[in-house]
Protein backbone atom coordinates (compact mmCIF):
# COMPACT_ATOMS: atom_id res chain seq x y z
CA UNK A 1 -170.74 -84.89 198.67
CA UNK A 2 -173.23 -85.75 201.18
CA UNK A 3 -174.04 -89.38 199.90
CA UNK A 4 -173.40 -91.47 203.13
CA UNK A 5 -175.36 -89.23 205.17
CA UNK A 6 -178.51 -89.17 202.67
CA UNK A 7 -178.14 -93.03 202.21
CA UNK A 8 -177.35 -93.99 205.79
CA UNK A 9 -180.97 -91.40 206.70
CA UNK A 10 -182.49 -94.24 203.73
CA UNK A 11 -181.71 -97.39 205.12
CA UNK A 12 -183.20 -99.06 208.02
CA UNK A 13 -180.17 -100.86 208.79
CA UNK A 14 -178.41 -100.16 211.96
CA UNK A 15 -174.77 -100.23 210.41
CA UNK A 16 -172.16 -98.29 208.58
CA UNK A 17 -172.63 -97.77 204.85
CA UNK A 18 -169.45 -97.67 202.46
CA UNK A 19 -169.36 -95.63 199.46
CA UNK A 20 -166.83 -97.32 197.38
CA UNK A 21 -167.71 -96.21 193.60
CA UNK A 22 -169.14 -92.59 192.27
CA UNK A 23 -170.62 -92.51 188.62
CA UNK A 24 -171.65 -89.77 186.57
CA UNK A 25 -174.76 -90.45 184.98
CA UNK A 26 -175.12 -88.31 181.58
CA UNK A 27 -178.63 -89.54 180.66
CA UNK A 28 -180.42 -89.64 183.58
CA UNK A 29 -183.76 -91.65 184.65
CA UNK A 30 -186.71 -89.95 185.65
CA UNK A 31 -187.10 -89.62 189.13
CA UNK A 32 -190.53 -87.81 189.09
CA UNK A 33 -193.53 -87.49 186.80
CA UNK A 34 -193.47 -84.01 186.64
CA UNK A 35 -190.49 -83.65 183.99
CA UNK A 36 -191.23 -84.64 180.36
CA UNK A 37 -187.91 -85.43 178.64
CA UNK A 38 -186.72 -84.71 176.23
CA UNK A 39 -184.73 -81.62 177.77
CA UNK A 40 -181.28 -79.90 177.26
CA UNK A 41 -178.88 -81.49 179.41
CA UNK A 42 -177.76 -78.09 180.42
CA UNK A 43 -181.79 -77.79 182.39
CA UNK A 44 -180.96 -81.27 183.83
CA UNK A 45 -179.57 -81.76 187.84
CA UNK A 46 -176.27 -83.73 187.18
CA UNK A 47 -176.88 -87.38 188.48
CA UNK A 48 -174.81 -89.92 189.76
CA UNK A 49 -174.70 -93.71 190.18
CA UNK A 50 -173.18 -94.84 193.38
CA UNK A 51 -172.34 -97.95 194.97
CA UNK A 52 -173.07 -98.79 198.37
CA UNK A 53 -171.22 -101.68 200.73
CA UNK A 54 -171.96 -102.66 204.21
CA UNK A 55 -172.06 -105.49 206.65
CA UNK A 56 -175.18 -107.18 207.18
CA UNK A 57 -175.30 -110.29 209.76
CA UNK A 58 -171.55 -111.28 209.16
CA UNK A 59 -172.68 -111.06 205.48
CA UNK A 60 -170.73 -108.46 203.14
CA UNK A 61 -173.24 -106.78 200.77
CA UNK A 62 -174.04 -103.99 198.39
CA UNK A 63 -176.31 -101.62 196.32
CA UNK A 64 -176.61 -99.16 194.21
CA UNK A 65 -178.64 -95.62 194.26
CA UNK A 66 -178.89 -92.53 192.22
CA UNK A 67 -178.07 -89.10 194.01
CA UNK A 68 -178.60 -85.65 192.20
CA UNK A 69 -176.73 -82.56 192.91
CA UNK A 70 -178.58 -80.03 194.10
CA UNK A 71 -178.87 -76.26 192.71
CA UNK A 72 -179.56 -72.84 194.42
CA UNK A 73 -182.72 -73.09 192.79
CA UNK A 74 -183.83 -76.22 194.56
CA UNK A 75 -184.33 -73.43 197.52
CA UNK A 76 -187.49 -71.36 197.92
CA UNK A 77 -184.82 -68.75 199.57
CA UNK A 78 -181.11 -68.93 199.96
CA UNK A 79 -178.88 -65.88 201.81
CA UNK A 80 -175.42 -66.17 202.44
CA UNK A 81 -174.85 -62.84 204.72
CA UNK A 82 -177.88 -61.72 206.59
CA UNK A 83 -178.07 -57.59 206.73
CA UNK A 84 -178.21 -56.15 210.11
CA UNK A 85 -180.56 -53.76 208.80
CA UNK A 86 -182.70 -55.79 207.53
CA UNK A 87 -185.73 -57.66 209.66
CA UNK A 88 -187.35 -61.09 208.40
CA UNK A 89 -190.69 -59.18 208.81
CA UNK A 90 -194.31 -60.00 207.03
CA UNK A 91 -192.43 -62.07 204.21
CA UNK A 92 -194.12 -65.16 203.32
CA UNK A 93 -191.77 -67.86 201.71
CA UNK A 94 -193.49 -70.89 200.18
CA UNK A 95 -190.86 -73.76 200.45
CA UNK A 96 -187.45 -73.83 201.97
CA UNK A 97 -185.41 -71.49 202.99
CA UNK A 98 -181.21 -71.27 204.06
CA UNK A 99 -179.31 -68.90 205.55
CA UNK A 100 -175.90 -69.21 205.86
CA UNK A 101 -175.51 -66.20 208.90
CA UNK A 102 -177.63 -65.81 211.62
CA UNK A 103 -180.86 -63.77 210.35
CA UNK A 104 -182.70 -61.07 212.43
CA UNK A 105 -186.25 -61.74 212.88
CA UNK A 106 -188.93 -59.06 213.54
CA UNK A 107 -190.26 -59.36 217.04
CA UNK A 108 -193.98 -57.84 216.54
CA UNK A 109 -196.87 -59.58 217.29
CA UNK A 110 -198.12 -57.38 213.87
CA UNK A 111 -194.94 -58.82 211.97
CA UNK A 112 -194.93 -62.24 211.77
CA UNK A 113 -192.85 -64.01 208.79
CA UNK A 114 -194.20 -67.28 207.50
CA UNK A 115 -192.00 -69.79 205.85
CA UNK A 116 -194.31 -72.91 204.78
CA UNK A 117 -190.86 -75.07 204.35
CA UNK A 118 -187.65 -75.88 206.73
CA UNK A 119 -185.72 -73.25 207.97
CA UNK A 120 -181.84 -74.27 208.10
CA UNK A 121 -179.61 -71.91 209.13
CA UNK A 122 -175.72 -72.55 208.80
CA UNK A 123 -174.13 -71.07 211.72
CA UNK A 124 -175.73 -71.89 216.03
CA UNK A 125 -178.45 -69.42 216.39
CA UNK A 126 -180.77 -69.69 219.43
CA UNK A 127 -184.42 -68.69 218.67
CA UNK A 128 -186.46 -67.79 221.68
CA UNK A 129 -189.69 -69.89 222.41
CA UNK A 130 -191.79 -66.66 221.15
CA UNK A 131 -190.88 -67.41 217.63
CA UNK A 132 -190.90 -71.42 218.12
CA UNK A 133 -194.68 -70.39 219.65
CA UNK A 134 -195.75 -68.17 216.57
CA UNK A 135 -196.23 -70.74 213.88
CA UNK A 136 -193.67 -68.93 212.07
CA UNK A 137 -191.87 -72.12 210.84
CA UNK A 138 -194.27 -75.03 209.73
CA UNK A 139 -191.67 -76.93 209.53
CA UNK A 140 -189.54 -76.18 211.86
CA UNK A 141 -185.56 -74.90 212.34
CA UNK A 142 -182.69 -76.39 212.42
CA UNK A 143 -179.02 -74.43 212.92
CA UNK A 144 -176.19 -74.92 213.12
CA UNK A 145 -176.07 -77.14 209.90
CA UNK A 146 -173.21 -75.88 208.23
CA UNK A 147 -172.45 -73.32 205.27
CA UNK A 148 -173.22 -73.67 201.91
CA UNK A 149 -170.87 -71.46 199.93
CA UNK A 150 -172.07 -68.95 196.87
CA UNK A 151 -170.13 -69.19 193.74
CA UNK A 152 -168.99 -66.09 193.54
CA UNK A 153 -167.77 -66.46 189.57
CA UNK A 154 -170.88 -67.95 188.69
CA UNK A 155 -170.05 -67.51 184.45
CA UNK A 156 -167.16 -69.67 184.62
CA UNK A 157 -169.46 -73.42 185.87
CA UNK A 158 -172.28 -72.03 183.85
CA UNK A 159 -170.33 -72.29 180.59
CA UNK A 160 -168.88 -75.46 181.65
CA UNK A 161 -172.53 -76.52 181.71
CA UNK A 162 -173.84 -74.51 179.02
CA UNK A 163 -170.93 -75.18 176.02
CA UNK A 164 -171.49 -79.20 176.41
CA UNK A 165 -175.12 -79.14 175.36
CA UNK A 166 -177.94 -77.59 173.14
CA UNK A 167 -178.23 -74.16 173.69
CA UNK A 168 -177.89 -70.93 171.98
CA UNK A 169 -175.63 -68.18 172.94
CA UNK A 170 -176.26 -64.07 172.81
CA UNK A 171 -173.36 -61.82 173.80
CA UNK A 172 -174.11 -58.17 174.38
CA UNK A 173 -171.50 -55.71 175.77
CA UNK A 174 -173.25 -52.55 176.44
CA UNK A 175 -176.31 -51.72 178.60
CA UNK A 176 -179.52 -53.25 176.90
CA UNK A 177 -182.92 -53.47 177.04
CA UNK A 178 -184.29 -56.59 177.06
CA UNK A 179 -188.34 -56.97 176.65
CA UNK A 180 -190.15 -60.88 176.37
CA UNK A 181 -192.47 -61.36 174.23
CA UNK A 182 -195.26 -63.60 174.13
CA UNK A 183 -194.25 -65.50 171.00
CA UNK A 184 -190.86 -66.52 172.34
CA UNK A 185 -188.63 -63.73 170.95
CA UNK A 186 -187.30 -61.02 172.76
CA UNK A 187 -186.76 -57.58 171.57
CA UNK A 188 -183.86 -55.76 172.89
CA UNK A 189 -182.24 -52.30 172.35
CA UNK A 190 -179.11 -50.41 173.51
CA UNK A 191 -179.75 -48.13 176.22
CA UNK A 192 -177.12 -45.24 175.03
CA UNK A 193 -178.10 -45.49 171.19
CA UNK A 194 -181.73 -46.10 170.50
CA UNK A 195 -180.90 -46.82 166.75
CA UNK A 196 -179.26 -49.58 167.91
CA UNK A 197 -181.62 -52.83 168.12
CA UNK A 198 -182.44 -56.10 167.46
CA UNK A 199 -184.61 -59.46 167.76
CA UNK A 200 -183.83 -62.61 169.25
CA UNK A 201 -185.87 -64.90 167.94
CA UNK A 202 -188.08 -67.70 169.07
CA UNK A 203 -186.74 -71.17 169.57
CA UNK A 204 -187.33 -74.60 171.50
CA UNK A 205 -183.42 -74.49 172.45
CA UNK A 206 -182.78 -72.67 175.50
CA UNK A 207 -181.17 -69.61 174.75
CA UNK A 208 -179.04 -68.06 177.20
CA UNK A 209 -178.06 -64.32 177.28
CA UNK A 210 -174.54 -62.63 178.43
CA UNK A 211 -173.56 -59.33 178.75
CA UNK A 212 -170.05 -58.82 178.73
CA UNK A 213 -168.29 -55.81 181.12
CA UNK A 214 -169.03 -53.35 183.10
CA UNK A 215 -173.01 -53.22 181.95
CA UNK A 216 -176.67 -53.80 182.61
CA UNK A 217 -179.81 -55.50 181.54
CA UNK A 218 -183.11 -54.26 181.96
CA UNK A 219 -185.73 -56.66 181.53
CA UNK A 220 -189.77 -56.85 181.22
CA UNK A 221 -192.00 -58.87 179.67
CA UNK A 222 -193.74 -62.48 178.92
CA UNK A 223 -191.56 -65.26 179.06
CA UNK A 224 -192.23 -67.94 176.32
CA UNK A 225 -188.95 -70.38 176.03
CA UNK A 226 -186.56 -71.62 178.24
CA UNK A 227 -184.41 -68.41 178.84
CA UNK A 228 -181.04 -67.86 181.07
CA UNK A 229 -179.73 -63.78 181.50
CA UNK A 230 -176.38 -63.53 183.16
CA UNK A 231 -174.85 -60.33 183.89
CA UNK A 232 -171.30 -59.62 185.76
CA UNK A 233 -172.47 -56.30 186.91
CA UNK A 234 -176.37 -55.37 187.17
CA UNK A 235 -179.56 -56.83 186.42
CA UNK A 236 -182.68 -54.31 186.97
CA UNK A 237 -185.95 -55.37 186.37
CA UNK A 238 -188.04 -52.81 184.94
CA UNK A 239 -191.55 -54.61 185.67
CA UNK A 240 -193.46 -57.49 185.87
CA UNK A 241 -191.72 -60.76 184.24
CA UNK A 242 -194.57 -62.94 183.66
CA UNK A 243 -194.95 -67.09 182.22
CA UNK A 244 -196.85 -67.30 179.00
CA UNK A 245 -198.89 -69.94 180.27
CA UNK A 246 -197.73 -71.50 182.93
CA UNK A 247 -197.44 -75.32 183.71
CA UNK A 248 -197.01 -76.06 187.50
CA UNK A 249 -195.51 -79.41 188.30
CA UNK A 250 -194.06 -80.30 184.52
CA UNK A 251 -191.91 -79.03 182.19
CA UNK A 252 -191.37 -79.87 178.28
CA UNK A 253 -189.73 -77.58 175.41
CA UNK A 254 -193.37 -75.89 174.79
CA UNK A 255 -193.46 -74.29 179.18
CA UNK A 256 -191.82 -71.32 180.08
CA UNK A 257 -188.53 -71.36 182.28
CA UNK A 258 -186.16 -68.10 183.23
CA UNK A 259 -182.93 -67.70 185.04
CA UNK A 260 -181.34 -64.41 185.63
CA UNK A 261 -177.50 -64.51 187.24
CA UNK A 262 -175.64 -61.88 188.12
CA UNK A 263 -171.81 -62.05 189.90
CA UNK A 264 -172.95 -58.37 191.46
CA UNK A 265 -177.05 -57.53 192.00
CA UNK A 266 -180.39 -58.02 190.72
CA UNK A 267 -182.72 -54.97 191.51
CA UNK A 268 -186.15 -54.08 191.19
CA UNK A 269 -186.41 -50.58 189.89
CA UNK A 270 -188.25 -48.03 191.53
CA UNK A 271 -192.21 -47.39 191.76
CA UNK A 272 -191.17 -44.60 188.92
CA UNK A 273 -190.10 -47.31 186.55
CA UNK A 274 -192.35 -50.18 187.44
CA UNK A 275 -195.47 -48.89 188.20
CA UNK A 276 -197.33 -48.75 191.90
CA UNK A 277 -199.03 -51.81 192.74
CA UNK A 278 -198.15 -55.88 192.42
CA UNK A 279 -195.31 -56.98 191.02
CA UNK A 280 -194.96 -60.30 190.14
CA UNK A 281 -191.72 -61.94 188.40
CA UNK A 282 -191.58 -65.63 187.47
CA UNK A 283 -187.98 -66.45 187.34
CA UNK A 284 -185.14 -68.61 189.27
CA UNK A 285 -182.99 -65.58 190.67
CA UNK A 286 -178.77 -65.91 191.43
CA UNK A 287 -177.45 -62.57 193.10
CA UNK A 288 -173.90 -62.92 194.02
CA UNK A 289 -173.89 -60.11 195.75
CA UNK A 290 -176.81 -58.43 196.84
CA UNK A 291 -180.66 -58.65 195.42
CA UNK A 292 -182.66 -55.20 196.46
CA UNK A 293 -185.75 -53.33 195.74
CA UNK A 294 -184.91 -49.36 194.99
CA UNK A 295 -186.79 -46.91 197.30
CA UNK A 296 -188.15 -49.80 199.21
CA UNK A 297 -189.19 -46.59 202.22
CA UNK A 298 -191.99 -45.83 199.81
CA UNK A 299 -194.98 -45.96 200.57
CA UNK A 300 -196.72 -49.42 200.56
CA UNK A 301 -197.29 -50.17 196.84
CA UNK A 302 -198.89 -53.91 196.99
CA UNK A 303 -196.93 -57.47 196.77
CA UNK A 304 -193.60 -58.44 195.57
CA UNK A 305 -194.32 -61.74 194.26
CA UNK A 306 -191.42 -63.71 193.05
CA UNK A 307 -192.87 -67.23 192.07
CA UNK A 308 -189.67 -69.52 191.28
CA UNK A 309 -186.72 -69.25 194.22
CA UNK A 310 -184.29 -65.91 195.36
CA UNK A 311 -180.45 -66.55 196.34
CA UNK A 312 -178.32 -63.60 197.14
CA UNK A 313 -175.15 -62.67 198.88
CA UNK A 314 -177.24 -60.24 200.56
CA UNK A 315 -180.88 -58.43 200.60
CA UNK A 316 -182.23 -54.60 200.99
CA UNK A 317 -185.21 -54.80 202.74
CA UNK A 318 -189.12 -54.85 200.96
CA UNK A 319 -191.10 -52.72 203.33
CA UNK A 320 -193.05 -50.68 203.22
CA UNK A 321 -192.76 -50.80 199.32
CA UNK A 322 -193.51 -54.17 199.10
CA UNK A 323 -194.98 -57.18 201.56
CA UNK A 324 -193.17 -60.02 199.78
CA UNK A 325 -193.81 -63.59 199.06
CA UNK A 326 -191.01 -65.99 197.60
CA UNK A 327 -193.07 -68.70 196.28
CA UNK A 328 -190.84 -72.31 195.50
CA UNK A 329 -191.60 -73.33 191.55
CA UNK A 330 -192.17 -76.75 192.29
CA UNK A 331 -190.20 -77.86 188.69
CA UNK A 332 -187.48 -76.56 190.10
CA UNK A 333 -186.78 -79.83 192.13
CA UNK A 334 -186.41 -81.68 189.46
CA UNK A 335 -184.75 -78.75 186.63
CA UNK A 336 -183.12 -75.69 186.31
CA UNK A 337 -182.72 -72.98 184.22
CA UNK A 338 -179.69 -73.59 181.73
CA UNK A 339 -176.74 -73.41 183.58
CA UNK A 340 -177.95 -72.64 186.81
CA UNK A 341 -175.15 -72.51 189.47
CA UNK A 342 -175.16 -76.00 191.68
CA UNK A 343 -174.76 -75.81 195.14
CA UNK A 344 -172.21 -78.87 195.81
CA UNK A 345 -174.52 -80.75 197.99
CA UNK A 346 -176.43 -83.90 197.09
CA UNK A 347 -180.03 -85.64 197.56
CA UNK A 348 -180.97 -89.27 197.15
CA UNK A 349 -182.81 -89.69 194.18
CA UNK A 350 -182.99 -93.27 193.27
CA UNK A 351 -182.51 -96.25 195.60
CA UNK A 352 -184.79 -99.46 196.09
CA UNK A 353 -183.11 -100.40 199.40
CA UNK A 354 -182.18 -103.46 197.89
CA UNK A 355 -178.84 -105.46 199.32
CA UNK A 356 -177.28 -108.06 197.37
CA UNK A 357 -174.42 -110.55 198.68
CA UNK A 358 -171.00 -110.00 197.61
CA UNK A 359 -169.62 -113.01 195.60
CA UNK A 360 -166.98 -114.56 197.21
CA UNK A 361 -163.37 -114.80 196.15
């Protein structure tokens, strides 16, 4: 974990920080107004209590702070591999973004990306002054940071998480149809016997949904509940995966909240299927592999507009299909969908800077 580097970046003390104890911290304090407990603890960012000794004036001393672990989610945008056919182009991205390669940016005065957060890229890329000069990157770049590895088994830590707390589990093992509805139930139907079909009904437990095998889910709809889909193979979405009134900056059991996770893809199904025009889906996204947008050489259709956060092995490109916008759900610092892989890493939470003297022996 990166706990001396985030507390040593807190203090204003010129000296070398000690971690000497690490403990878990089941029920955590709030560390933001925006969340509205209670939640399941599998929506919670795992917290830990740790305690901190030093040397201040001759004086041996120590704290205590509160880190959280961090999940893919907590990025606007997350790639591990970076396509070489694929060009950061028009995109807009609304928080931060990693890449764990170096990325390929679009050199166009006419096709300019715009990421509103950091850009941190993992491995030493040099960026020439034309980009530094564009405004592309409010907040600047920084490479060279260091990888941040995908999970590429993501089922096996998300039942870890899932199993210990308050959820309810769906098992499906053939390709289905799933469609939201507004009320908080979904409807969902095999895709190789239409006789075969079912409701999952409403409830203020999140419910998370697995598809066993080699199959699919095809999703739609109006999200109403607190909702995780996890498929080992495919996830298509079929069109527009909208919030049933959505909160921004707080969540309680009564707000909408999606995950989809798949070990292979998530793709967005072609003009045919989804309609020309906007398409908007509301949802924390986990491609292990690759997330892409079928016949994205189409002609330009409107915005893809995913309003949550995107990591994936790998991406097609958008254009001309789509101009797309990755927009950060600002809950999402502070939650998760149930289950949502974690990325490893760790950021201060809790600390009052406060050093107290050790007792002496």
């Amino acid at each position: 974990m990166l706990v001396q580097n985030i507390i040593a970046t807190a203090s204003q003390e010129n000296t070398a920080i000690e971690v000497t104890e690490t403990v878990s911290s089941p029920t955590p304090s709030s560390d933001s107004s925006t969340v509205t407990r209670p939640l399941s603890a599998a929506m919670q960012l795992p917290r830990h209590t740790v305690r901190l000794e030093t040397e201040i004036d001759g004086k041996r001393v120590y704290s205590h702070a509160i880190i959280k672990e961090k999940a893919f989610s907590t990025y606007a945008h997350f790639i591990d591999r970076w396509d070489n056919d694929v060009y950061l182009s028009k995109d807009q991205i609304i928080g931060d973004f990693h890449v764990n390669s170096r990325i390929k940016l679009a050199s166009s005065f006419n096709e300019q990306p715009t990421i509103h957060g950091r850009l941190t890229i993992g491995v030493n890329q040099f960026l020439t002054r034309e980009f530094q000069n564009q405004n592309a990157f409010l907040q600047g770049v920084q490479s060279g940071v260091g990888m941040i590895p995908m999970d590429r088994e993501p089922l096996l830590s998300m039942l870890a998480d899932i199993r210990q707390n308050e959820t309810r589990m769906h098992y499906f093992q053939g390709d289905t149809v799933l469609q939201f509805q507004r009320d908080g139930s979904v409807k969902w139907q095999s895709i190789d016997d239409e006789t075969v079909a079912g409701l999952i009904a409403a409830s203020e437990q999140p419910q998370v949904i697995i598809n066993e095998g080699r199959n699919r889910f095809e999703l739609s709809g109006e999200i109403n509940g607190h909702f995780l889909v996890y498929s080992p193979h495919q996830i298509l979405i079929t069109g527009s995966l909208n919030y049933v009134n959505p909160t921004v900056g707080e969540l309680t059991k009564s707000s909408p909240l999606l995950g989809l996770v798949s070990r292979r893809s998530v793709e967005v199904a072609s003009r045919f299927t989804t309609g020309s025009g906007n398409l908007r889906i509301d949802a924390a996204i986990y491609a292990a592999r690759r997330f892409s947008v079928r016949r994205f050489d189409d002609m330009h259709q409107g915005i893809l507009h995913i309003y949550g956060s995107l990591a994936a092995g790998s991406i097609s490109a958008t254009e001309p299909r789509f101009s797309t916008r990755i927009e950060k759900d600002p809950r999402l610092d502070s939650i998760r969908p149930p289950g949502f892989p974690l990325t490893g890493q760790t950021v201060l939470a809790e600390w009052d800077g406060v050093w107290l003297e050790q007792p002496t022996q």
